[in-house]
N, C-alpha and C. Protein backbone atom coordinates (compact mmCIF):
# COMPACT_ATOMS: atom_id res chain seq x y z
N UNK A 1 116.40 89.24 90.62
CA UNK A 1 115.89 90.18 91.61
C UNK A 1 114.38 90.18 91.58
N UNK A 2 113.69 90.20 92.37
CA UNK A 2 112.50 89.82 92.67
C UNK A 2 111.67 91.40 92.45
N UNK A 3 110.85 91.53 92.11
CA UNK A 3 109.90 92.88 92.08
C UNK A 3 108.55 92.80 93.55
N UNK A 4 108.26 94.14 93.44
CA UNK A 4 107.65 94.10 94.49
C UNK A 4 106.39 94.70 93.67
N UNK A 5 105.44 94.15 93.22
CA UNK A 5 104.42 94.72 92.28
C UNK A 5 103.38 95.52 93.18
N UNK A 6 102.98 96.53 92.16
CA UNK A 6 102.22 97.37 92.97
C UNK A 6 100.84 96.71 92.14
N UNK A 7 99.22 96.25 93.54
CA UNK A 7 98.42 96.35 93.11
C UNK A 7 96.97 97.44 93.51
N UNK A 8 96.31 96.91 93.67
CA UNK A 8 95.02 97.78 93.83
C UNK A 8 94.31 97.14 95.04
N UNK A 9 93.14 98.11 95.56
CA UNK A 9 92.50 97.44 96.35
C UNK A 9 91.91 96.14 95.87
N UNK A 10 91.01 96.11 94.30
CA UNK A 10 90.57 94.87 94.18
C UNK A 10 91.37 93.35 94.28
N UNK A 11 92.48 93.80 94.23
CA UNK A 11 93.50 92.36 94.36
C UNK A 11 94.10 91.90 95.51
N UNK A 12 93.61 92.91 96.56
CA UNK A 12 94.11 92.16 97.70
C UNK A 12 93.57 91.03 98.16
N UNK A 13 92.23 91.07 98.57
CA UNK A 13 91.25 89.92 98.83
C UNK A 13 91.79 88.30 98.64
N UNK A 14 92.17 88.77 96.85
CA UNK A 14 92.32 87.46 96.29
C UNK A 14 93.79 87.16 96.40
N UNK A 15 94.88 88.21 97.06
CA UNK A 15 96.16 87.71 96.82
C UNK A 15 96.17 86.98 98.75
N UNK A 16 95.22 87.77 99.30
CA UNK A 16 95.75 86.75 100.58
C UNK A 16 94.74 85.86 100.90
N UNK A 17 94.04 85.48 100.28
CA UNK A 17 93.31 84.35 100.14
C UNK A 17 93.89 82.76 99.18
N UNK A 18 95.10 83.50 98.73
CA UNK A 18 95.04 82.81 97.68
C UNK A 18 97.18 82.30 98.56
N UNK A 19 97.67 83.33 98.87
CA UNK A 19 99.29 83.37 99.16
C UNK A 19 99.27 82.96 100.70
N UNK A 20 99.92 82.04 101.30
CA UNK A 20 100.15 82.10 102.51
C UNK A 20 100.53 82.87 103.55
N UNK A 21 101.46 83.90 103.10
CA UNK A 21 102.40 84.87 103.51
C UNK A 21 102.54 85.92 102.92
N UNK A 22 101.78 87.54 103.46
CA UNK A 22 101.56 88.24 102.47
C UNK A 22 102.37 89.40 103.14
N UNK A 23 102.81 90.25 102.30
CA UNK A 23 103.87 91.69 103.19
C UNK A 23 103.11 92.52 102.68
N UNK A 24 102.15 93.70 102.77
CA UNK A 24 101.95 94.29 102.03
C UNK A 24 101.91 95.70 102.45
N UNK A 25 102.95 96.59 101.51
CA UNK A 25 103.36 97.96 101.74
C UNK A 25 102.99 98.97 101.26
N UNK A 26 102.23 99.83 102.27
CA UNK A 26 101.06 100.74 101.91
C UNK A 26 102.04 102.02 102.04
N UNK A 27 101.94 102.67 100.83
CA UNK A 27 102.92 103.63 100.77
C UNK A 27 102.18 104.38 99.64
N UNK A 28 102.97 105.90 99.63
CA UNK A 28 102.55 107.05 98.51
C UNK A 28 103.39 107.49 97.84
N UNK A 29 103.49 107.46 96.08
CA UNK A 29 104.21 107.54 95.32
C UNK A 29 105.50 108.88 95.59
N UNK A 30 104.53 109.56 96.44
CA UNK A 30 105.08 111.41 96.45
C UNK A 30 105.74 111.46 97.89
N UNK A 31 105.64 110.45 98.49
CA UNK A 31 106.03 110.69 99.81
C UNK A 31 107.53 110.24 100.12
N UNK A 32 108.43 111.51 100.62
CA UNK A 32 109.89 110.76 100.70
C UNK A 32 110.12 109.81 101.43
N UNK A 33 109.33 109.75 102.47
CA UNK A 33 109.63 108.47 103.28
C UNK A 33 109.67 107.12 102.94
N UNK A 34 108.70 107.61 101.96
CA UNK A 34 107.99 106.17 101.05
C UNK A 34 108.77 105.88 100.30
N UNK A 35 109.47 106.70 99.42
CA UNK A 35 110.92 106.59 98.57
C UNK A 35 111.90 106.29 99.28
N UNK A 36 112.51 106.47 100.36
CA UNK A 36 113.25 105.66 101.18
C UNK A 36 113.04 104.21 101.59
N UNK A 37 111.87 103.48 101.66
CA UNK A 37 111.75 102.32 101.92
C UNK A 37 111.87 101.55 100.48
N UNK A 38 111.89 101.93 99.06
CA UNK A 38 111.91 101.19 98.31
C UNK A 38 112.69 100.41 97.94
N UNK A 39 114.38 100.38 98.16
CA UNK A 39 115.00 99.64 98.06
C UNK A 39 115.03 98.62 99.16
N UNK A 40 114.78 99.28 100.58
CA UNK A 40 114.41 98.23 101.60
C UNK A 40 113.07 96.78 101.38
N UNK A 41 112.23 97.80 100.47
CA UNK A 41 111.25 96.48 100.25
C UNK A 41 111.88 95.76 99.03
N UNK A 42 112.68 96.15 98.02
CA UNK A 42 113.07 95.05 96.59
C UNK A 42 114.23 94.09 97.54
N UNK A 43 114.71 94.66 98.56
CA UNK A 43 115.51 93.58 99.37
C UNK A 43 114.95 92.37 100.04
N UNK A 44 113.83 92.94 100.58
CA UNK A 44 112.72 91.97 101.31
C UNK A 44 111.95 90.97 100.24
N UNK A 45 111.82 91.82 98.99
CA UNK A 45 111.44 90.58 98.07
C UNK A 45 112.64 89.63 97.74
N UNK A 46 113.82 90.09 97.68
CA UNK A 46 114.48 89.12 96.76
C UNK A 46 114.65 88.24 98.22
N UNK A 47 114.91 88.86 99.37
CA UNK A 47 115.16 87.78 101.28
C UNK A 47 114.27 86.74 101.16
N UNK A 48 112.44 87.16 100.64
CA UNK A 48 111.92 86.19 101.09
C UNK A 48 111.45 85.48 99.96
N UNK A 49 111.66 85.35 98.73
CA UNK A 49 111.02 84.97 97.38
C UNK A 49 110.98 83.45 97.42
N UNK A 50 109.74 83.21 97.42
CA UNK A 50 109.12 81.61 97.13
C UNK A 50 108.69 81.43 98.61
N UNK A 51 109.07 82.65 99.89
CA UNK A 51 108.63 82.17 100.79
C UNK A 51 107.04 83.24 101.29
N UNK A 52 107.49 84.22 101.02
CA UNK A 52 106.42 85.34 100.83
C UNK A 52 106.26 86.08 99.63
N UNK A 53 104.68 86.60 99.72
CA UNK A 53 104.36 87.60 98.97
C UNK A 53 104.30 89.17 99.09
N UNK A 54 105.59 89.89 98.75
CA UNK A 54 105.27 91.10 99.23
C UNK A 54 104.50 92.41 97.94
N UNK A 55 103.58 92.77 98.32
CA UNK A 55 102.80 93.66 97.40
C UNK A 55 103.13 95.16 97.88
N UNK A 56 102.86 96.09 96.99
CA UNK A 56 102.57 97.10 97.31
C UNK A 56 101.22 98.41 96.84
N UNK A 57 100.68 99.22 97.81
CA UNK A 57 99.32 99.19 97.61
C UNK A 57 99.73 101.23 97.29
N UNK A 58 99.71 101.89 96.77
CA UNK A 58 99.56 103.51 96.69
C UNK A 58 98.09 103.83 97.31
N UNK A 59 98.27 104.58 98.73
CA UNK A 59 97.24 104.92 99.49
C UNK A 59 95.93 105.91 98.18
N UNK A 60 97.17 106.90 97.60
CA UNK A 60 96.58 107.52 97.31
C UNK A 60 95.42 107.18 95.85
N UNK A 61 95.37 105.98 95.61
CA UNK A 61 94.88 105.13 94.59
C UNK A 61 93.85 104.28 95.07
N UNK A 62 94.42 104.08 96.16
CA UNK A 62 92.80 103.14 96.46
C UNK A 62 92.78 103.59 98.04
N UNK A 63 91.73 103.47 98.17
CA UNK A 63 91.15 104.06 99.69
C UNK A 63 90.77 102.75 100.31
N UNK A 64 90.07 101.82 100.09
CA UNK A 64 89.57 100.63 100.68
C UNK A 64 90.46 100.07 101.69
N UNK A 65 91.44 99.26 101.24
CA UNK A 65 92.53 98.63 102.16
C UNK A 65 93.08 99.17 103.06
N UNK A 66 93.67 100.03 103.44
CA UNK A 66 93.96 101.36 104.22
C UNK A 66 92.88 101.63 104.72
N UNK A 67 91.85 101.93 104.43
CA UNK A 67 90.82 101.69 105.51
C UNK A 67 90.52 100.56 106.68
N UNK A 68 90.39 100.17 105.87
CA UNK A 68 90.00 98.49 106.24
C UNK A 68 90.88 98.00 107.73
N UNK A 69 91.97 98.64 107.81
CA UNK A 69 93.23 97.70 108.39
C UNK A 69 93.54 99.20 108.89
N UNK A 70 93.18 100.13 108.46
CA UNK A 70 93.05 101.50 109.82
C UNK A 70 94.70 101.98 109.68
N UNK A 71 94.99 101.92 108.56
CA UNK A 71 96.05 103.24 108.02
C UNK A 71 96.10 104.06 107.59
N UNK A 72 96.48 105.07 108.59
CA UNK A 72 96.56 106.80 108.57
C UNK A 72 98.05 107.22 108.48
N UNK A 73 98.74 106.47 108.83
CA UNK A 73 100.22 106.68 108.70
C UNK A 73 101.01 105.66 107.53
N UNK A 74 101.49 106.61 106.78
CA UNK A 74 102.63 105.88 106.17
C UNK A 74 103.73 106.39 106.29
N UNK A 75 104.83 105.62 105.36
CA UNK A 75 105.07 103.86 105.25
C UNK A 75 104.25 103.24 106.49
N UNK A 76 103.47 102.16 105.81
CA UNK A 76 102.96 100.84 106.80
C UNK A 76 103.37 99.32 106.27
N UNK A 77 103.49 98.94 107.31
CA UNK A 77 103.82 97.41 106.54
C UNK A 77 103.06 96.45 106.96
N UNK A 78 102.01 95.87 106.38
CA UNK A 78 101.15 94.50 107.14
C UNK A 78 101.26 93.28 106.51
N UNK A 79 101.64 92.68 107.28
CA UNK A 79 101.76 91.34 107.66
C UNK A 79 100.42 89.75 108.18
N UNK A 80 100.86 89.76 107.16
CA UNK A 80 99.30 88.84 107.11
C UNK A 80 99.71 87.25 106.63
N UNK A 81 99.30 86.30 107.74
CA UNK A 81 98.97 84.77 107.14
C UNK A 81 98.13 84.32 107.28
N UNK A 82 97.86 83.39 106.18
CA UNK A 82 96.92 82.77 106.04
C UNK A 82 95.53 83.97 106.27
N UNK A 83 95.81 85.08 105.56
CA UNK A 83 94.73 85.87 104.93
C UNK A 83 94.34 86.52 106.75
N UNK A 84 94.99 86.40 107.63
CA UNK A 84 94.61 87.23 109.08
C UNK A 84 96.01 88.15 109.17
N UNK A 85 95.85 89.74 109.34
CA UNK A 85 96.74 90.27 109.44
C UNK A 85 97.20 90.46 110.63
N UNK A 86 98.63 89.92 110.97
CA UNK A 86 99.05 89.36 112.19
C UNK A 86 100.02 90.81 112.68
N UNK A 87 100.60 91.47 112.19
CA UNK A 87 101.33 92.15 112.45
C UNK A 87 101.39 93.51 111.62
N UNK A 88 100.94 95.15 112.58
CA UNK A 88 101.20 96.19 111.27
C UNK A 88 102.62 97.43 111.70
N UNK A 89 103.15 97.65 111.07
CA UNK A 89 104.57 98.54 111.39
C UNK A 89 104.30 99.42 110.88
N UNK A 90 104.28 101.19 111.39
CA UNK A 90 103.86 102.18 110.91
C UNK A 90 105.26 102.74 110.98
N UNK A 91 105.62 103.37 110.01
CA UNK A 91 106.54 104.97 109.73
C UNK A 91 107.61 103.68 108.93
N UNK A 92 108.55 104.89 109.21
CA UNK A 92 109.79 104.57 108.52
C UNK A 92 110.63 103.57 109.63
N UNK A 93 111.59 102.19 109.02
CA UNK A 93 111.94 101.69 109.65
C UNK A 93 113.65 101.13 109.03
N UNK A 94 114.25 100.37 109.64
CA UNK A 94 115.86 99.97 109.16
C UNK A 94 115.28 98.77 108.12
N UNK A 95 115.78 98.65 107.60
CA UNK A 95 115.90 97.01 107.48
C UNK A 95 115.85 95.87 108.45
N UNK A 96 116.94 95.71 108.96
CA UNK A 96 116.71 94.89 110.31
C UNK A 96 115.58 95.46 111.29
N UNK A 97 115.22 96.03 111.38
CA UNK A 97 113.75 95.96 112.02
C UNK A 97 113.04 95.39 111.12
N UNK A 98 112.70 95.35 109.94
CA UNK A 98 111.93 94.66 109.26
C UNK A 98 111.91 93.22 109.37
N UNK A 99 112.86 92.99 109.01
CA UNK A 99 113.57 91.34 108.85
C UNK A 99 112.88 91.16 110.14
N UNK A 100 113.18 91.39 111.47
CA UNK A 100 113.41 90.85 112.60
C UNK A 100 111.66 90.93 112.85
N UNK A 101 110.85 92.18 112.26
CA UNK A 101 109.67 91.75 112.72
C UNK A 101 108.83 90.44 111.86
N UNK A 102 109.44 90.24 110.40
CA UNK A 102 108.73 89.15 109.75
C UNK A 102 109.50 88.25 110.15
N UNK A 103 110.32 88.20 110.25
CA UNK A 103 111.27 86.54 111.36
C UNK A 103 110.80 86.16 111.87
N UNK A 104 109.81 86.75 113.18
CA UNK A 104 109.55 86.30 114.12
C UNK A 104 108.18 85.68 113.41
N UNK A 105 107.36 85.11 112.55
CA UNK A 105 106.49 84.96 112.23
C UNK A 105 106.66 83.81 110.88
N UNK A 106 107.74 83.45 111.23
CA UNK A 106 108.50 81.99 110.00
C UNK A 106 108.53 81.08 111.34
């Protein structure tokens, strides 16, 4: 089963500079919504493993990234290749909405 590691603002830079395919889920430890997507994202890691990188960022820990990319709402999910973030999904979502929005981008 694949983990979905939580990092910091300083590691983003270098994880999508560095990963082709990055998921990264900006969420708050305290927030139920946010606790509802967690098994949805350890699914999305183990769906896409060796093909993407999915991270996860706690708003309330780092301010930078969430800035940066202009998230005020969580759950967010951004979607980024080749280090340009191509796609962002705000609130709470199914699974298959998920899948179906990073599908379209394989």
């Amino acid at each position: 089963m694949s983990e979905v590691c939580e990092i910091q603002d300083s590691e983003l830079d270098e994880i999508l500079t560095r990963e082709k395919f990055v998921i990264t889920y900006i969420m708050a430890t305290r927030s139920d919504s946010c606790r509802k997507l967690e098994p949805i994202m350890a699914k999305l890691a183990d769906d896409y493993e060796g093909r993407a990188t999915i991270v996860k960022l706690d708003i309330n820990k780092n301010k930078i990234a969430p800035q940066k990319f202009n998230v005020y709402i969580i759950p967010a999910l951004l979607i980024f290749q080749n280090g340009i973030l191509i796609e962002k999904l705000l609130g709470v979502a199914s699974y298959e909405n998920f899948r179906t929005a990073i599908d379209q981008h394989f």
